[in-house]
N, C-alpha and C. Protein backbone atom coordinates (compact mmCIF):
# COMPACT_ATOMS: atom_id res chain seq x y z
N UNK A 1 236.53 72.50 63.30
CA UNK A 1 235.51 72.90 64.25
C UNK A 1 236.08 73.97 65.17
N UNK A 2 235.85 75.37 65.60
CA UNK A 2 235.98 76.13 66.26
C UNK A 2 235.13 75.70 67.48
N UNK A 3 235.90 76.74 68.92
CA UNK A 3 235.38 76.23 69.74
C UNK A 3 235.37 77.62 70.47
N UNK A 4 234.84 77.79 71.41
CA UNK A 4 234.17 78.85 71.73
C UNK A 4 234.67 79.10 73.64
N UNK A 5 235.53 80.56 73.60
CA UNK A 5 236.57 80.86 74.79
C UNK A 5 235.92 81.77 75.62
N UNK A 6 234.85 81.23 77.17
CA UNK A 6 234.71 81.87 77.66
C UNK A 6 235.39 82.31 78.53
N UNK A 7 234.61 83.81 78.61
CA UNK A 7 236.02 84.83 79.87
C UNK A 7 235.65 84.36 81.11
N UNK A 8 236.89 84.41 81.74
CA UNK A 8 236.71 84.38 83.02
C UNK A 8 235.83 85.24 83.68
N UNK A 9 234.62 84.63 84.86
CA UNK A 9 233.48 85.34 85.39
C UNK A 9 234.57 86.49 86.48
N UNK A 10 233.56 87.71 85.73
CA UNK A 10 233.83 89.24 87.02
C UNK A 10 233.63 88.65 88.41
N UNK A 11 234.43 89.05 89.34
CA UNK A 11 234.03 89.25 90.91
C UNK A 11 233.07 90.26 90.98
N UNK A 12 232.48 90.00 91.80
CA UNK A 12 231.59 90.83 92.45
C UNK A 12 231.96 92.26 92.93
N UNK A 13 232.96 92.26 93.08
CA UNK A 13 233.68 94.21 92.92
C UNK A 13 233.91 94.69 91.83
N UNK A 14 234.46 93.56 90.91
CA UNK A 14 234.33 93.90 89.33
C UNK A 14 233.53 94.10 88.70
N UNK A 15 232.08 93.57 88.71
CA UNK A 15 230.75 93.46 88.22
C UNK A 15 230.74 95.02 88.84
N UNK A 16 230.63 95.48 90.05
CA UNK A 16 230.04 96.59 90.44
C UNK A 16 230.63 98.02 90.29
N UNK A 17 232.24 98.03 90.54
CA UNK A 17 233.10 98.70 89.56
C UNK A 17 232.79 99.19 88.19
N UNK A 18 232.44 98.38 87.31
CA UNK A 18 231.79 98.57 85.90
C UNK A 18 230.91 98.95 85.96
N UNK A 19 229.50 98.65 86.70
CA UNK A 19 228.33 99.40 86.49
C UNK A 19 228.29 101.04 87.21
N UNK A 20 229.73 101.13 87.88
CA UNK A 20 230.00 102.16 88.27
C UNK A 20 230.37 103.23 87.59
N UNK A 21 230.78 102.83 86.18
CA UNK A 21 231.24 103.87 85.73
C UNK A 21 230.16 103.68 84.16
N UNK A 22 229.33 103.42 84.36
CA UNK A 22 227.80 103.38 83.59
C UNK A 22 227.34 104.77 83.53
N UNK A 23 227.04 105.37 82.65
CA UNK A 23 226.03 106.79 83.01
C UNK A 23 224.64 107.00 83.49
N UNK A 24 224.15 107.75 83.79
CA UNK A 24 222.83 107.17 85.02
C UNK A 24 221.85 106.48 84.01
N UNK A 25 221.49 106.70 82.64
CA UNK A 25 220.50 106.34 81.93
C UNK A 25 220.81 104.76 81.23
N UNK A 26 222.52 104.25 81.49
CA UNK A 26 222.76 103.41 81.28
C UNK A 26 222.58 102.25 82.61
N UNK A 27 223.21 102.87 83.61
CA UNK A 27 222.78 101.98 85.00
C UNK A 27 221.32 101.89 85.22
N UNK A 28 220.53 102.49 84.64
CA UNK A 28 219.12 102.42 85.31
C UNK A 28 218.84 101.12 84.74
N UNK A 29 219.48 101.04 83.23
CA UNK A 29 218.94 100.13 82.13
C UNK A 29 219.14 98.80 83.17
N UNK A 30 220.28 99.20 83.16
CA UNK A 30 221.04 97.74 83.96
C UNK A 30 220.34 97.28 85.09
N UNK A 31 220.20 98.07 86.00
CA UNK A 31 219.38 97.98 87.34
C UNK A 31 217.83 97.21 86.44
N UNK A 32 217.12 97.96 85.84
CA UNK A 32 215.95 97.23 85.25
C UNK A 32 216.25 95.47 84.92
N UNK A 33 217.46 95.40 84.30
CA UNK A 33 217.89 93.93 83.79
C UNK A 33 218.20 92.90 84.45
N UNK A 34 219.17 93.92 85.72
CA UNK A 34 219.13 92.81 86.51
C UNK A 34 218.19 92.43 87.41
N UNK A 35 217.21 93.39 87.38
CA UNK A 35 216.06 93.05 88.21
C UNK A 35 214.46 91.74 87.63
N UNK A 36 215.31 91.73 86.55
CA UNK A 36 214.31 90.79 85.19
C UNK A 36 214.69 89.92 85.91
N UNK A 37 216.08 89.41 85.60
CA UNK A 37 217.05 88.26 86.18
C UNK A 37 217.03 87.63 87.06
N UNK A 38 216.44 88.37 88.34
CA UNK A 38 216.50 88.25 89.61
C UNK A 38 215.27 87.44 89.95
N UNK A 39 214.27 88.31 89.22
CA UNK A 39 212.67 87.52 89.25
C UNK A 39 212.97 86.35 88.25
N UNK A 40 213.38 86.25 87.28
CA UNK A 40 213.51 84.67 86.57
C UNK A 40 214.01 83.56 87.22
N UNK A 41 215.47 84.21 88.08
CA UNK A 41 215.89 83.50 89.26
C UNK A 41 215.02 82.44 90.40
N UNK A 42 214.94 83.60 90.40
CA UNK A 42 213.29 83.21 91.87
C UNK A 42 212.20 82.24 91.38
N UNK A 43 211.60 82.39 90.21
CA UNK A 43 210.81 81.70 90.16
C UNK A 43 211.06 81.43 88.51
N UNK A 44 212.01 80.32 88.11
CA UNK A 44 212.46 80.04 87.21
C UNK A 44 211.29 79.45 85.64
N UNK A 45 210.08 78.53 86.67
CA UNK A 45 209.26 78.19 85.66
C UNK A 45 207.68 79.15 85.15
N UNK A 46 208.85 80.70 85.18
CA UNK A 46 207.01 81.59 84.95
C UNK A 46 207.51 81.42 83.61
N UNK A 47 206.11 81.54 83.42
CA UNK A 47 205.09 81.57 81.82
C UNK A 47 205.83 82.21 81.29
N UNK A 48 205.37 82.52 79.51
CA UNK A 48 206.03 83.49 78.93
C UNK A 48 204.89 84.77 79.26
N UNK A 49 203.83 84.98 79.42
CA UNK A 49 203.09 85.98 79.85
C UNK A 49 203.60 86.28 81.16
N UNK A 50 203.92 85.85 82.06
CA UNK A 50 204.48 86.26 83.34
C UNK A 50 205.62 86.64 82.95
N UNK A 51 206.48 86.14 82.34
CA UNK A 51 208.39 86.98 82.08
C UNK A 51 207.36 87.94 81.59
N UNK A 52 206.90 88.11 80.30
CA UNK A 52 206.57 89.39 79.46
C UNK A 52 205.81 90.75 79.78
N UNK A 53 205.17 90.31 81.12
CA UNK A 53 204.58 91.19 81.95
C UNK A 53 205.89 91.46 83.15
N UNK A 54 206.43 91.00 83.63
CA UNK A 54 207.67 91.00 84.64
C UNK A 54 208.70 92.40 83.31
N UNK A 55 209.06 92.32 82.03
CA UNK A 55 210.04 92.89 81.41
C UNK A 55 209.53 94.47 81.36
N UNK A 56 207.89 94.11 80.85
CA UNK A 56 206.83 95.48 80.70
C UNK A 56 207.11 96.29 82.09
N UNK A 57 206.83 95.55 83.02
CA UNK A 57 206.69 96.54 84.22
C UNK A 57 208.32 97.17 84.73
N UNK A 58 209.32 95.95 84.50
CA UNK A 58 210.83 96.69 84.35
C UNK A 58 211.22 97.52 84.16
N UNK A 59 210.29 98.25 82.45
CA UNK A 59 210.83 98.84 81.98
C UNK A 59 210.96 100.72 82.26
N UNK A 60 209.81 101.07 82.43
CA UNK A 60 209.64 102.14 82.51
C UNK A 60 209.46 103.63 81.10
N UNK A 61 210.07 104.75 81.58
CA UNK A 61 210.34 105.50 80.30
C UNK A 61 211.41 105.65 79.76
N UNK A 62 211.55 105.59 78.97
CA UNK A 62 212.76 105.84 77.67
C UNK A 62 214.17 106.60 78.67
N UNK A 63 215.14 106.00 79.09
CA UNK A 63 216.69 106.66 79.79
C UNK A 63 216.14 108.30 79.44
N UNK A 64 216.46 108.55 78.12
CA UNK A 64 216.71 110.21 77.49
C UNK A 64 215.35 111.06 78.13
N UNK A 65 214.02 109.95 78.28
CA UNK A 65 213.10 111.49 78.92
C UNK A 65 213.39 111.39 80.39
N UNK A 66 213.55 110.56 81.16
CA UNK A 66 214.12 110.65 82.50
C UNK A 66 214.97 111.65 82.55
N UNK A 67 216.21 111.45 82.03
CA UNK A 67 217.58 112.66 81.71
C UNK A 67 217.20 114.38 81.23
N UNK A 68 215.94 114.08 80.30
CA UNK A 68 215.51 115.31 80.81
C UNK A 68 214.39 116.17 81.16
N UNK A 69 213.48 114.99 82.24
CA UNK A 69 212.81 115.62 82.88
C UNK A 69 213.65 115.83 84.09
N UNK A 70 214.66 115.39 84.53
CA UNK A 70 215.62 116.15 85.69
C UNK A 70 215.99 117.23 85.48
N UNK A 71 216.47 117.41 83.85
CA UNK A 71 217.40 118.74 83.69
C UNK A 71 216.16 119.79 83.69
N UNK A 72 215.17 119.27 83.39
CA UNK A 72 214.01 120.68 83.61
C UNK A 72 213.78 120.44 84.91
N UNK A 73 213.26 119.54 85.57
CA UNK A 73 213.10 119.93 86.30
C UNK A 73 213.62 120.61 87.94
N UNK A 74 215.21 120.06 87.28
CA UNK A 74 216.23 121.28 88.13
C UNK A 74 216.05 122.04 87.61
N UNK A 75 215.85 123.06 86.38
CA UNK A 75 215.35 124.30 86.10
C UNK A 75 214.09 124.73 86.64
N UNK A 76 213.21 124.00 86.85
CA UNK A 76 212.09 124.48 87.50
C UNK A 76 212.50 124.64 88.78
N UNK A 77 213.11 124.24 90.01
CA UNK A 77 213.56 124.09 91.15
C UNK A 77 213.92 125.50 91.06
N UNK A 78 215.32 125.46 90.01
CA UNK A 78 215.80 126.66 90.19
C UNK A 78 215.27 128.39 90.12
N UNK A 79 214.24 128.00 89.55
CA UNK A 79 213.14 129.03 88.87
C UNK A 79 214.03 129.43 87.51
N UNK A 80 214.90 128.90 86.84
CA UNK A 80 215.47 129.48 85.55
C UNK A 80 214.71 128.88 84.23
N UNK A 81 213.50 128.15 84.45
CA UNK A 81 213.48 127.62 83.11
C UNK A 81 212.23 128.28 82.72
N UNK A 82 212.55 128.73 81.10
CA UNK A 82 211.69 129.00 80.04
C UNK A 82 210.06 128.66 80.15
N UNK A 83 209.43 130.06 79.48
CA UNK A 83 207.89 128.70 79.38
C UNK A 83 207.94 127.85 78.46
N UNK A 84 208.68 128.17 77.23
CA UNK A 84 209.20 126.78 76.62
C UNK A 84 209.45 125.56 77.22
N UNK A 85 210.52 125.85 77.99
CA UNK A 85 211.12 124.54 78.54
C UNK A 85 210.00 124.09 79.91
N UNK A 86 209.02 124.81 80.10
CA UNK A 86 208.11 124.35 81.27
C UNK A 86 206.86 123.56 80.53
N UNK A 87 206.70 123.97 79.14
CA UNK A 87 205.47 123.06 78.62
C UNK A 87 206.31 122.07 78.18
N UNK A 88 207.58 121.83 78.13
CA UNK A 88 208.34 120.75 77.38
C UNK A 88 208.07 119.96 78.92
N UNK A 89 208.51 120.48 79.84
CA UNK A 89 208.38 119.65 81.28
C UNK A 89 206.74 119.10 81.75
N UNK A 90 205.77 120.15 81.48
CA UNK A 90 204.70 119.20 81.10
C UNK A 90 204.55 118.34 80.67
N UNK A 91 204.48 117.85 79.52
CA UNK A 91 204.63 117.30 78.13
C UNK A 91 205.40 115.76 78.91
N UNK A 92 206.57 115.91 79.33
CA UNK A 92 207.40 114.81 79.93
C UNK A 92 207.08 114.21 81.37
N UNK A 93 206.22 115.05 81.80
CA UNK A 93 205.31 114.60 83.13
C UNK A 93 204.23 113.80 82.97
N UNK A 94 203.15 114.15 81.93
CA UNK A 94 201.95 113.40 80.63
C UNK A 94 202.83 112.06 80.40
N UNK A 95 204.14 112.31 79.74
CA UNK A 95 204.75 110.94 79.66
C UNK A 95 205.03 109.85 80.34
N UNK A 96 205.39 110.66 81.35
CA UNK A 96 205.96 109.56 82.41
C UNK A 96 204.36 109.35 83.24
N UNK A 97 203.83 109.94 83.84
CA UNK A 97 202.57 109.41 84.33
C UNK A 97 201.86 108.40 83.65
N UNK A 98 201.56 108.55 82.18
CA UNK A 98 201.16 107.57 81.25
C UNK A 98 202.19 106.14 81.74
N UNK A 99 202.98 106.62 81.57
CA UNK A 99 204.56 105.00 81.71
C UNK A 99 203.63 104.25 82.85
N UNK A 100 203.60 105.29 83.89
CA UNK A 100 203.65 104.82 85.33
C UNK A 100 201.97 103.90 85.49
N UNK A 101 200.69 104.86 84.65
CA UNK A 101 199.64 104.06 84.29
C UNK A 101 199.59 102.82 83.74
N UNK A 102 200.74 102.68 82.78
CA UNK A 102 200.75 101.34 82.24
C UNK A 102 201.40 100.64 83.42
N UNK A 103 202.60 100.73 83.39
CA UNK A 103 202.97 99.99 84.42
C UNK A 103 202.40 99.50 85.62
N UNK A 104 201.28 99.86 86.08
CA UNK A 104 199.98 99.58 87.12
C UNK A 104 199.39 98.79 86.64
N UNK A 105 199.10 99.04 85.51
CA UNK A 105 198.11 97.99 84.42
C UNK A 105 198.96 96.66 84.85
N UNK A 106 199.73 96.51 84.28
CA UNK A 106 200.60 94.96 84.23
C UNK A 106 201.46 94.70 85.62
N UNK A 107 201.08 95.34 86.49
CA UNK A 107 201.35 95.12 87.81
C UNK A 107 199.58 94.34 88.10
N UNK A 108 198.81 94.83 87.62
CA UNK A 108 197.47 94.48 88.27
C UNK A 108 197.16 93.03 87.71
N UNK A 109 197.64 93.08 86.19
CA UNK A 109 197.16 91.69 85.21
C UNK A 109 198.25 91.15 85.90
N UNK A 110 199.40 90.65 86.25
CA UNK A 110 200.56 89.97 87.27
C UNK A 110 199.93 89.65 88.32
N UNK A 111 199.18 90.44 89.23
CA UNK A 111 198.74 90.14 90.47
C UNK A 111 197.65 89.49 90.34
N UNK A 112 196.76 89.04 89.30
CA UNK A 112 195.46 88.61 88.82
C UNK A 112 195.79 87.20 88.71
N UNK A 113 196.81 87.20 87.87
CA UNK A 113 197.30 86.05 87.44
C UNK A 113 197.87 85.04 88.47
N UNK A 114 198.86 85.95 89.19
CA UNK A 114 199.59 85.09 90.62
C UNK A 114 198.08 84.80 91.45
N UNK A 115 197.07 85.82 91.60
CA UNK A 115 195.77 85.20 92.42
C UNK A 115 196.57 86.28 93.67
N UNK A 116 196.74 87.01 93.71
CA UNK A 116 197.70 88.12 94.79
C UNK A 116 196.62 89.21 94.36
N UNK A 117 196.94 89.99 95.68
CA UNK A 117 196.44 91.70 95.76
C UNK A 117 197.72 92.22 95.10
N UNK A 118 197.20 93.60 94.68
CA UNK A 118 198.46 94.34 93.91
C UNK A 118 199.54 94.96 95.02
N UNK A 119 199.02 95.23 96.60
CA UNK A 119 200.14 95.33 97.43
C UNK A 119 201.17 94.15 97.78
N UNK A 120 200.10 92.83 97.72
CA UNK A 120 200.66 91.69 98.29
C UNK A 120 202.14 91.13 97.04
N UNK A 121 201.68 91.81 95.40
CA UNK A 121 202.99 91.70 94.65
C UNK A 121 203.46 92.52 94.37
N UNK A 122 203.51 93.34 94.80
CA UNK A 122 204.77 94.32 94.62
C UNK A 122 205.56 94.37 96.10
N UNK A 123 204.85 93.84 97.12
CA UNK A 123 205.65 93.46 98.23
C UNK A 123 206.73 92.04 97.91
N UNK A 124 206.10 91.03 97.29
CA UNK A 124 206.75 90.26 96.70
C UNK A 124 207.59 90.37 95.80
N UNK A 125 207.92 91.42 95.12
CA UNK A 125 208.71 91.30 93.57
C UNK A 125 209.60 92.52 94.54
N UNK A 126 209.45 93.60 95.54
CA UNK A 126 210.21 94.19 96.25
C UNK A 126 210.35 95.67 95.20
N UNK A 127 208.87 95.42 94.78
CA UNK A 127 208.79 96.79 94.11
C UNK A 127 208.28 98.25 95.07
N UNK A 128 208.32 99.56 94.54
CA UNK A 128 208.50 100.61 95.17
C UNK A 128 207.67 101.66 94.46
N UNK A 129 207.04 102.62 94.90
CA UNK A 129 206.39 103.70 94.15
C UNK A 129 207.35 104.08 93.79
N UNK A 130 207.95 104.92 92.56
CA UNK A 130 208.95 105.83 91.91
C UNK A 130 208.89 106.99 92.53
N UNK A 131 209.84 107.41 93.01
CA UNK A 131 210.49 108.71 93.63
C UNK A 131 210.34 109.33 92.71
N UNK A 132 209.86 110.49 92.92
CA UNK A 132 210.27 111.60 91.90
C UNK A 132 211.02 112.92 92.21
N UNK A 133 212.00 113.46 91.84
CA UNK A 133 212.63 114.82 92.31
C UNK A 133 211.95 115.88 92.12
């Protein structure tokens, strides 16, 4: 019978150390995960429609179009970018607005469900409109 060697748990400078040297599209991931975690924490006996709406709204858009709707849109800032690269920055704005539509959606079916206004849970879950640069 094999038996199974867990590691010793990270400190809390260690845990944060590591996510420190994460790349931003990897820490975001993380930040999203541990923010799953945090709400499972809290209220340990939600549904599987409540986790599954809690993961949906986590998630957001894909790391890689985040990564480069910045890099355009520091080119747009800068005034250096292409009309190529400005309908590509369209195109990734359509995307992410869509993300951000859904994500309202299952913020609203969450707040339906809890019997909450949609300010009253996202004040609760300690959610935030998305910044955009």
């Amino acid at each position: 019978m094999s038996t199974v060697q867990s590691q010793p748990l990270q400190s809390f400078d260690e845990l944060l150390h590591n996510a420190g040297q994460l790349n931003l599209p990897e820490l975001e991931q993380f930040v999203f995960r541990v923010i799953a975690l945090q709400a499972r924490r809290r209220a340990p006996s939600l549904s599987k429609t409540e986790t599954d709406l809690l993961m949906k709204i986590n998630q957001g858009p894909l790391p890689d179009i985040r990564k480069r709707f910045r890099e355009l849109n520091r080119k747009r800032k800068a005034e250096t970018i292409s009309p190529e690269e400005h309908q590509e920055l369209l195109l990734l704005i359509e995307r992410i607005e869509q993300s951000d539509v859904e994500r309202v959606k299952y913020l609203i079916e969450l707040a339906n469900l809890r019997g909450l206004s949609l300010t009253a849970l996202m004040k609760e879950l300690d959610i935030r409109p998305p910044a955009y640069e």
